[in-house]
N, C-alpha and C. Protein backbone atom coordinates (compact mmCIF):
# COMPACT_ATOMS: atom_id res chain seq x y z
N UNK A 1 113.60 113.62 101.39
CA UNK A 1 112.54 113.31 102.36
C UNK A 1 112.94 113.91 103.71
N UNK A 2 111.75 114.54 104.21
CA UNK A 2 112.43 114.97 105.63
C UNK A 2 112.52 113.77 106.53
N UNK A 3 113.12 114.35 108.03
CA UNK A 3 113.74 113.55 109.10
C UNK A 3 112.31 112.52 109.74
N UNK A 4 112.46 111.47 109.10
CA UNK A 4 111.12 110.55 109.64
C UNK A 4 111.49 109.29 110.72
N UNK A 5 112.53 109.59 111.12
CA UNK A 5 113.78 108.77 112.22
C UNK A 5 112.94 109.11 113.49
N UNK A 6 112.08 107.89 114.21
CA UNK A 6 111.53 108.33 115.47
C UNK A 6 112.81 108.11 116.70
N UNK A 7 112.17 108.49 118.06
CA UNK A 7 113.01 108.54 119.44
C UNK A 7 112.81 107.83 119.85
N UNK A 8 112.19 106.61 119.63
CA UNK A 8 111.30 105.50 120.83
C UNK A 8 109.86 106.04 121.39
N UNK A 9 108.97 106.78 120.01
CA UNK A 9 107.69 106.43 120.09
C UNK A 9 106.94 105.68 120.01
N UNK A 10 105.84 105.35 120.81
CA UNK A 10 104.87 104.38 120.60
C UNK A 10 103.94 104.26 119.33
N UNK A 11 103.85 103.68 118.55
CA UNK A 11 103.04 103.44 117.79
C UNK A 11 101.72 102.56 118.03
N UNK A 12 100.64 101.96 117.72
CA UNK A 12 99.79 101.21 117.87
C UNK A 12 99.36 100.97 116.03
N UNK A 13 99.85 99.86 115.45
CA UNK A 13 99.14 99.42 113.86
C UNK A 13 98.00 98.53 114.20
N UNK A 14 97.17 98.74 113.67
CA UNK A 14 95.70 98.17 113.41
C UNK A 14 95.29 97.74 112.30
N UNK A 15 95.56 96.51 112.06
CA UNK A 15 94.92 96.32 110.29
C UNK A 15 94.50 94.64 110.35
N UNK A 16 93.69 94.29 109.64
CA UNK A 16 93.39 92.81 110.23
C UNK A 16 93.73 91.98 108.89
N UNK A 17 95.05 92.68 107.68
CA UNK A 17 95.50 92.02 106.88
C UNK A 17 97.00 92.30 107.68
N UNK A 18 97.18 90.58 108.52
CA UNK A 18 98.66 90.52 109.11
C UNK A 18 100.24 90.63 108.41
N UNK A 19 99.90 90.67 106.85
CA UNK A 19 100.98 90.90 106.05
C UNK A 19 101.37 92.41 106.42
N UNK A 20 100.67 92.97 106.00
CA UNK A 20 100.82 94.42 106.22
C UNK A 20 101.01 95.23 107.83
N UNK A 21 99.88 94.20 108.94
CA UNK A 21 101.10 94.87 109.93
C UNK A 21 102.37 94.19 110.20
N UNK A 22 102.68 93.14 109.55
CA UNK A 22 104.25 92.38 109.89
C UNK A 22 105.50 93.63 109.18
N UNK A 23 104.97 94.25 107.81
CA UNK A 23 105.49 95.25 107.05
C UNK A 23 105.92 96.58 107.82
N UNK A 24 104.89 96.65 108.26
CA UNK A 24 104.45 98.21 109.37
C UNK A 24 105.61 98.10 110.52
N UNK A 25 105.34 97.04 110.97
CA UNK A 25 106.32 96.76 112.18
C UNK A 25 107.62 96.71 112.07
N UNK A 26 108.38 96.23 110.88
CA UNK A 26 109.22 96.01 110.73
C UNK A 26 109.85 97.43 110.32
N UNK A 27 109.36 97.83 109.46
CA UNK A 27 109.90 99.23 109.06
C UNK A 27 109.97 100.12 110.21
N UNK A 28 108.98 100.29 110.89
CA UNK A 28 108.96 101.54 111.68
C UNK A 28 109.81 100.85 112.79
N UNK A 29 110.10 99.98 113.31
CA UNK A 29 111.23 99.76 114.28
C UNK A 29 112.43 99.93 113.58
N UNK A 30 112.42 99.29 112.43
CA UNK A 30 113.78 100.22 112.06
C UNK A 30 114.26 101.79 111.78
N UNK A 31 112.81 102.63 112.27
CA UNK A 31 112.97 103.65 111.63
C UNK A 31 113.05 104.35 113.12
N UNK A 32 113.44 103.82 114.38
CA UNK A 32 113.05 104.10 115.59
C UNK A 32 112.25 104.29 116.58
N UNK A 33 110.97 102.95 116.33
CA UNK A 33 109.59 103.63 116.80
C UNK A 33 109.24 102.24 117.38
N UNK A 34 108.74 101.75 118.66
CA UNK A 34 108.35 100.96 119.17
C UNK A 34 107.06 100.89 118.84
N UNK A 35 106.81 99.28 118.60
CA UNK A 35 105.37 99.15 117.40
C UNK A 35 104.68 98.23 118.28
N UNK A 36 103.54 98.18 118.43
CA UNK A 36 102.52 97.65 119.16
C UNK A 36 101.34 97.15 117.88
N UNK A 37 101.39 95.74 117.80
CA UNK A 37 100.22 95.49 116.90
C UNK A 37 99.03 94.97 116.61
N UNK A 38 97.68 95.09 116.42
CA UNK A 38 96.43 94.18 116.55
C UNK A 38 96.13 94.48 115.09
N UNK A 39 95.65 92.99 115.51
CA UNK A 39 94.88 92.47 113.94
C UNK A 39 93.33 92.71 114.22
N UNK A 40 92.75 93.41 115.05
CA UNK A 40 91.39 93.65 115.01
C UNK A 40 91.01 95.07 115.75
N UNK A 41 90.14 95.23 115.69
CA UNK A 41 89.75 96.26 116.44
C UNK A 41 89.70 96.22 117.94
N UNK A 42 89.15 95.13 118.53
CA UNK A 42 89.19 94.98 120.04
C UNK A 42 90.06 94.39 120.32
N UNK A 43 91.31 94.29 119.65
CA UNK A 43 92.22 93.93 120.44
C UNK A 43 93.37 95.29 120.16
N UNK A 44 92.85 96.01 119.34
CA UNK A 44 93.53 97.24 119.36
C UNK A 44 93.50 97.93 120.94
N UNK A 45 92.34 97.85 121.19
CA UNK A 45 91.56 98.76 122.45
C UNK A 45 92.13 98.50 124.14
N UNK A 46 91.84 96.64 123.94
CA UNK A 46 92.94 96.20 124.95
C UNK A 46 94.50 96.42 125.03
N UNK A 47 95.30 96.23 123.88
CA UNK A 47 96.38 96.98 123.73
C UNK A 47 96.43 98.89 124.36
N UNK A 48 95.49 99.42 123.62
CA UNK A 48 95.78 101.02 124.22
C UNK A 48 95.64 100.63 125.29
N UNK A 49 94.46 100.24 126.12
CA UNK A 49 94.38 100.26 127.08
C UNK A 49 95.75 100.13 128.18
N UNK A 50 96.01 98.66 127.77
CA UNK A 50 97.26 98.28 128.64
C UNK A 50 98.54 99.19 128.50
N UNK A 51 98.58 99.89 127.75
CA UNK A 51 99.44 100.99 126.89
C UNK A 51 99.39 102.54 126.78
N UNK A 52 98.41 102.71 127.45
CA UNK A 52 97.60 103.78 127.38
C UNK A 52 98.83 105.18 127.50
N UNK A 53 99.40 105.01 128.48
CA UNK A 53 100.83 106.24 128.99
C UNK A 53 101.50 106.18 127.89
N UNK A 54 101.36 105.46 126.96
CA UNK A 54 103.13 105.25 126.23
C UNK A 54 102.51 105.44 124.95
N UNK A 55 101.95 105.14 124.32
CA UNK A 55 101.16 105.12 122.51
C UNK A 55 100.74 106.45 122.39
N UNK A 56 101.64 107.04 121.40
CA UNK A 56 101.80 108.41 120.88
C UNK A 56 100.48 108.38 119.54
N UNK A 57 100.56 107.23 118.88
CA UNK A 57 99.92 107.46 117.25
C UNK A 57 99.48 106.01 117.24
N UNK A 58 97.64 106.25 116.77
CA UNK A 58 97.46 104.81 116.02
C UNK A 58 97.07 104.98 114.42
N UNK A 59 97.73 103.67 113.96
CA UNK A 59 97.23 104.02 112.26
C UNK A 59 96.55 102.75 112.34
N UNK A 60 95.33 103.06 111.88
CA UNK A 60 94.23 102.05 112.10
C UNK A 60 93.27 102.01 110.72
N UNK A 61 93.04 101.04 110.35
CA UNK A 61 92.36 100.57 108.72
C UNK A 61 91.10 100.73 108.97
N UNK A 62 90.73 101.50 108.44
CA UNK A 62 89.11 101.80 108.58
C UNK A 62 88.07 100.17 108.04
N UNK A 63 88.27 99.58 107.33
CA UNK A 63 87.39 98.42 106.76
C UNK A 63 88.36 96.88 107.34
N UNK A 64 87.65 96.96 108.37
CA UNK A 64 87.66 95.20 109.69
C UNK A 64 86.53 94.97 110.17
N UNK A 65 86.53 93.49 109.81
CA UNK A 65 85.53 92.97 110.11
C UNK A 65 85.27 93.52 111.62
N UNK A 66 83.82 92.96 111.91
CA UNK A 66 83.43 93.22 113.45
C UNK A 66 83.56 94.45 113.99
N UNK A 67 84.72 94.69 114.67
CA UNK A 67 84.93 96.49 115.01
C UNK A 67 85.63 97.37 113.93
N UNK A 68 84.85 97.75 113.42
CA UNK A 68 85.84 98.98 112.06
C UNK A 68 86.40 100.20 112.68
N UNK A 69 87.15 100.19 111.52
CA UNK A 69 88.09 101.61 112.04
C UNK A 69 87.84 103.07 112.95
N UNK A 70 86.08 103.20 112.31
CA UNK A 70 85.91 104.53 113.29
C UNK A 70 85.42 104.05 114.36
N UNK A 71 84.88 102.88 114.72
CA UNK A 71 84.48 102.70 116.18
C UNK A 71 85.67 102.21 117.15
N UNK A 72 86.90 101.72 116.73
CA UNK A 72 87.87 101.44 117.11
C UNK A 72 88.64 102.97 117.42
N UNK A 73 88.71 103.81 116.65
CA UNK A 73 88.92 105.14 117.36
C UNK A 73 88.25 105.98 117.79
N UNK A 74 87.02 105.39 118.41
CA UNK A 74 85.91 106.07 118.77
C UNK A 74 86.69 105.35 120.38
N UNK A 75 86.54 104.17 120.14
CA UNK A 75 87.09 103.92 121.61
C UNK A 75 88.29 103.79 122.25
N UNK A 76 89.02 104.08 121.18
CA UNK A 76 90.68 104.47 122.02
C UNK A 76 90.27 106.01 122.21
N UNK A 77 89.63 106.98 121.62
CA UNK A 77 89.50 108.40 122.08
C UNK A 77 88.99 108.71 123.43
N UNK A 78 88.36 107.81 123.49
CA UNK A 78 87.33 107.43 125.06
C UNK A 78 88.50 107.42 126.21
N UNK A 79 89.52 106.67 125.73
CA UNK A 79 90.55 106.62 127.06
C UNK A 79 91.24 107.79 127.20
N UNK A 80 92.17 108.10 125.59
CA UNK A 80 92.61 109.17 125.62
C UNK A 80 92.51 110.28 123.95
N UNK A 81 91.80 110.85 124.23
CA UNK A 81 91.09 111.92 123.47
C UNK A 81 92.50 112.57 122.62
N UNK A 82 93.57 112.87 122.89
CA UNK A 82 94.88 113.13 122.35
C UNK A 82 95.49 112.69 121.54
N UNK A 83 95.26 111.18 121.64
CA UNK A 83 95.97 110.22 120.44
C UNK A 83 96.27 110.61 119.29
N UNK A 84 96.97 110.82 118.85
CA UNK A 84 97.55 110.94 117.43
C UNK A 84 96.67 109.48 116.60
N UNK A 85 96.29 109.95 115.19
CA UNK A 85 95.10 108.94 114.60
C UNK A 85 95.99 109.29 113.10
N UNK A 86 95.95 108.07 112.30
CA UNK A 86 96.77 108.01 110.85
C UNK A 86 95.38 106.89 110.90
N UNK A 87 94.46 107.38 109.57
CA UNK A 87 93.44 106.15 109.23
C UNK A 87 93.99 105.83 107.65
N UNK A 88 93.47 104.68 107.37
CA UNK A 88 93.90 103.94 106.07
C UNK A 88 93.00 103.03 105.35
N UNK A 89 92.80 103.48 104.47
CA UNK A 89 91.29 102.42 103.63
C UNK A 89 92.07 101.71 102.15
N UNK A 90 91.90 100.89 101.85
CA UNK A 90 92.47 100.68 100.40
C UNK A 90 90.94 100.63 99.60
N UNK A 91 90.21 101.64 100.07
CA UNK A 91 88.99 101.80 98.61
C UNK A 91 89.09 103.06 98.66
N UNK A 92 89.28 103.45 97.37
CA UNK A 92 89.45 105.04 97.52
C UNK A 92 87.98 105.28 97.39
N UNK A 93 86.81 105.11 96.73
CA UNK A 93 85.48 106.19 96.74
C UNK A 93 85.38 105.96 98.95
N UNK A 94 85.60 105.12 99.99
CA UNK A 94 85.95 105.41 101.39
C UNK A 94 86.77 107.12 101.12
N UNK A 95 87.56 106.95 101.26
CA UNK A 95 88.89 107.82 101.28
C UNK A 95 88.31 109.02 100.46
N UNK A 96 87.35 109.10 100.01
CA UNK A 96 86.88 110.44 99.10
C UNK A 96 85.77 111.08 100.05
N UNK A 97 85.32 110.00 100.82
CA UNK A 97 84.11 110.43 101.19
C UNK A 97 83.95 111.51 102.37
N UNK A 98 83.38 112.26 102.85
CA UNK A 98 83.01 113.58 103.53
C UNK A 98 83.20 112.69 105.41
N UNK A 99 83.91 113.06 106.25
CA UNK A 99 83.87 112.56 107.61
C UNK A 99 83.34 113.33 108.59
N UNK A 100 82.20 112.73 109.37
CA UNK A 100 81.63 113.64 110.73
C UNK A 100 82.15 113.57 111.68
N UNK A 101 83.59 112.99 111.21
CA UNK A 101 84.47 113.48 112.77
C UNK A 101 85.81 113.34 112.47
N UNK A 102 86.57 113.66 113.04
CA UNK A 102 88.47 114.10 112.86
C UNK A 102 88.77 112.24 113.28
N UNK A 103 89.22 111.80 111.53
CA UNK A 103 89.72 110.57 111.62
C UNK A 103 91.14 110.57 111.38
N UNK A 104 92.04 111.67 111.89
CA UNK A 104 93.24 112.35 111.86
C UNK A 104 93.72 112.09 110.08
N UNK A 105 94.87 111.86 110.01
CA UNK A 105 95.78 112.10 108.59
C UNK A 105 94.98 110.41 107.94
N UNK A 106 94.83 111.14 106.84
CA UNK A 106 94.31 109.56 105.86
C UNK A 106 95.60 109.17 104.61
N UNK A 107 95.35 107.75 104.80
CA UNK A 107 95.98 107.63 103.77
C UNK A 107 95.09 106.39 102.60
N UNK A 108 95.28 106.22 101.47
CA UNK A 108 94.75 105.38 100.79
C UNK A 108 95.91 104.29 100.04
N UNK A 109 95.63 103.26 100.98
CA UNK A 109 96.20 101.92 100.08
C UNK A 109 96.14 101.89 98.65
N UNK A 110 97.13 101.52 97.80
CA UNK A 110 98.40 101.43 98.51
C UNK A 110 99.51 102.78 98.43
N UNK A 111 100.07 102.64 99.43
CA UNK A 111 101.20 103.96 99.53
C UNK A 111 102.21 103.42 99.83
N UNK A 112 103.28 104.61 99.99
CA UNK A 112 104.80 103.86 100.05
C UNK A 112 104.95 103.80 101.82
N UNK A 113 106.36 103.04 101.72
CA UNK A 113 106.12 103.59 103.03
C UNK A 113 106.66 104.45 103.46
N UNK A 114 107.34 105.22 103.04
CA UNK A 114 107.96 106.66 103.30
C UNK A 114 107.03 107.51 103.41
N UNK A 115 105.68 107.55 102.54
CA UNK A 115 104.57 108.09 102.72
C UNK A 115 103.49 107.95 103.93
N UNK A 116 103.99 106.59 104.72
CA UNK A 116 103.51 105.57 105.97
C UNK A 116 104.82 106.58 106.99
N UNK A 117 105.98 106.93 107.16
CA UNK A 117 107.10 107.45 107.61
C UNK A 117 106.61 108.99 107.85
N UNK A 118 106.19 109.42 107.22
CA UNK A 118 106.28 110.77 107.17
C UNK A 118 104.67 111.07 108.11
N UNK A 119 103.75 110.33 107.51
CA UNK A 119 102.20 110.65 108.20
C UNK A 119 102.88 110.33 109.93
N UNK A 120 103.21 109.55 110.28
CA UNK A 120 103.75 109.39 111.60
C UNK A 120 104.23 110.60 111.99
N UNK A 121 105.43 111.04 111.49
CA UNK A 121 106.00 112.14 112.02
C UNK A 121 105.28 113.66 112.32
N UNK A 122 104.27 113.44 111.04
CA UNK A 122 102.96 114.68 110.69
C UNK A 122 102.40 114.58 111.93
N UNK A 123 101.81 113.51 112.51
CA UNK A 123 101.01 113.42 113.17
C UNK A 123 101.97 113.68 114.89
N UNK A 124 102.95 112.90 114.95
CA UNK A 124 103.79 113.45 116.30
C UNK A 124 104.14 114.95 116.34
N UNK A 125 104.50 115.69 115.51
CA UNK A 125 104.44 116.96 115.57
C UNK A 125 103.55 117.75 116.12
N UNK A 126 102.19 117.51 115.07
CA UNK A 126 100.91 118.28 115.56
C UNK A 126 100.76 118.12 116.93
N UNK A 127 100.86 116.80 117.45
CA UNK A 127 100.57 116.71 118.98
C UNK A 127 100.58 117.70 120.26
């Protein structure tokens, strides 16, 4: 596996099943990456917001209640248009389907997390 060891990047996880960002968090701080987490969409937004200088990458679950995934990166793009974006659906016919706009690197539940390790790094690179 290549080098998926962050520097003290910001992350932002978005998923409104809290098992999975307790998972997210845990790994990627051990993997060197300061993790920032919401269980919803608008509280994702307040987070960038307050965060806005420092959050390199959000990986955000496309299917949450109330604010879903693309309007939740519809409005962190609003602040900052740059963001690094990792989206994640656990229905794959979602994940098959054709997108009218750059919902950055996808992944489909469930994956490993080395496969969660590496989309991070994909995505800090491109930056």
């Amino acid at each position: 596996m290549e080098n998926v060891r962050g520097a003290g990047e910001h992350v932002l996880v978005v998923d409104d099943e809290e098992s999975f960002c307790d998972v997210a968090r845990h790994l990627l701080e051990e993997f060197g990456y300061v993790v920032h987490v919401a269980t919803s969409g608008t509280e994702a937004v307040r987070i960038f917001e307050e965060h806005r200088s420092d959050i390199a990458v959000a990986i955000i679950d496309l299917n949450m209640p109330v604010m879903d995934g693309r309007t939740t990166i519809r409005a962190i793009r609003a602040v900052n248009p740059q963001i690094g974006v990792i989206t994640m659906s656990g229905s794959r016919a979602l994940a098959g389907q054709p997108l009218d706009e750059d919902l950055g690197v996808r992944l489909t539940k469930p994956y490993s997390m080395g496969t969660l390790l590496q989309a991070v790094r994909q995505v800090l690179i491109q930056r």
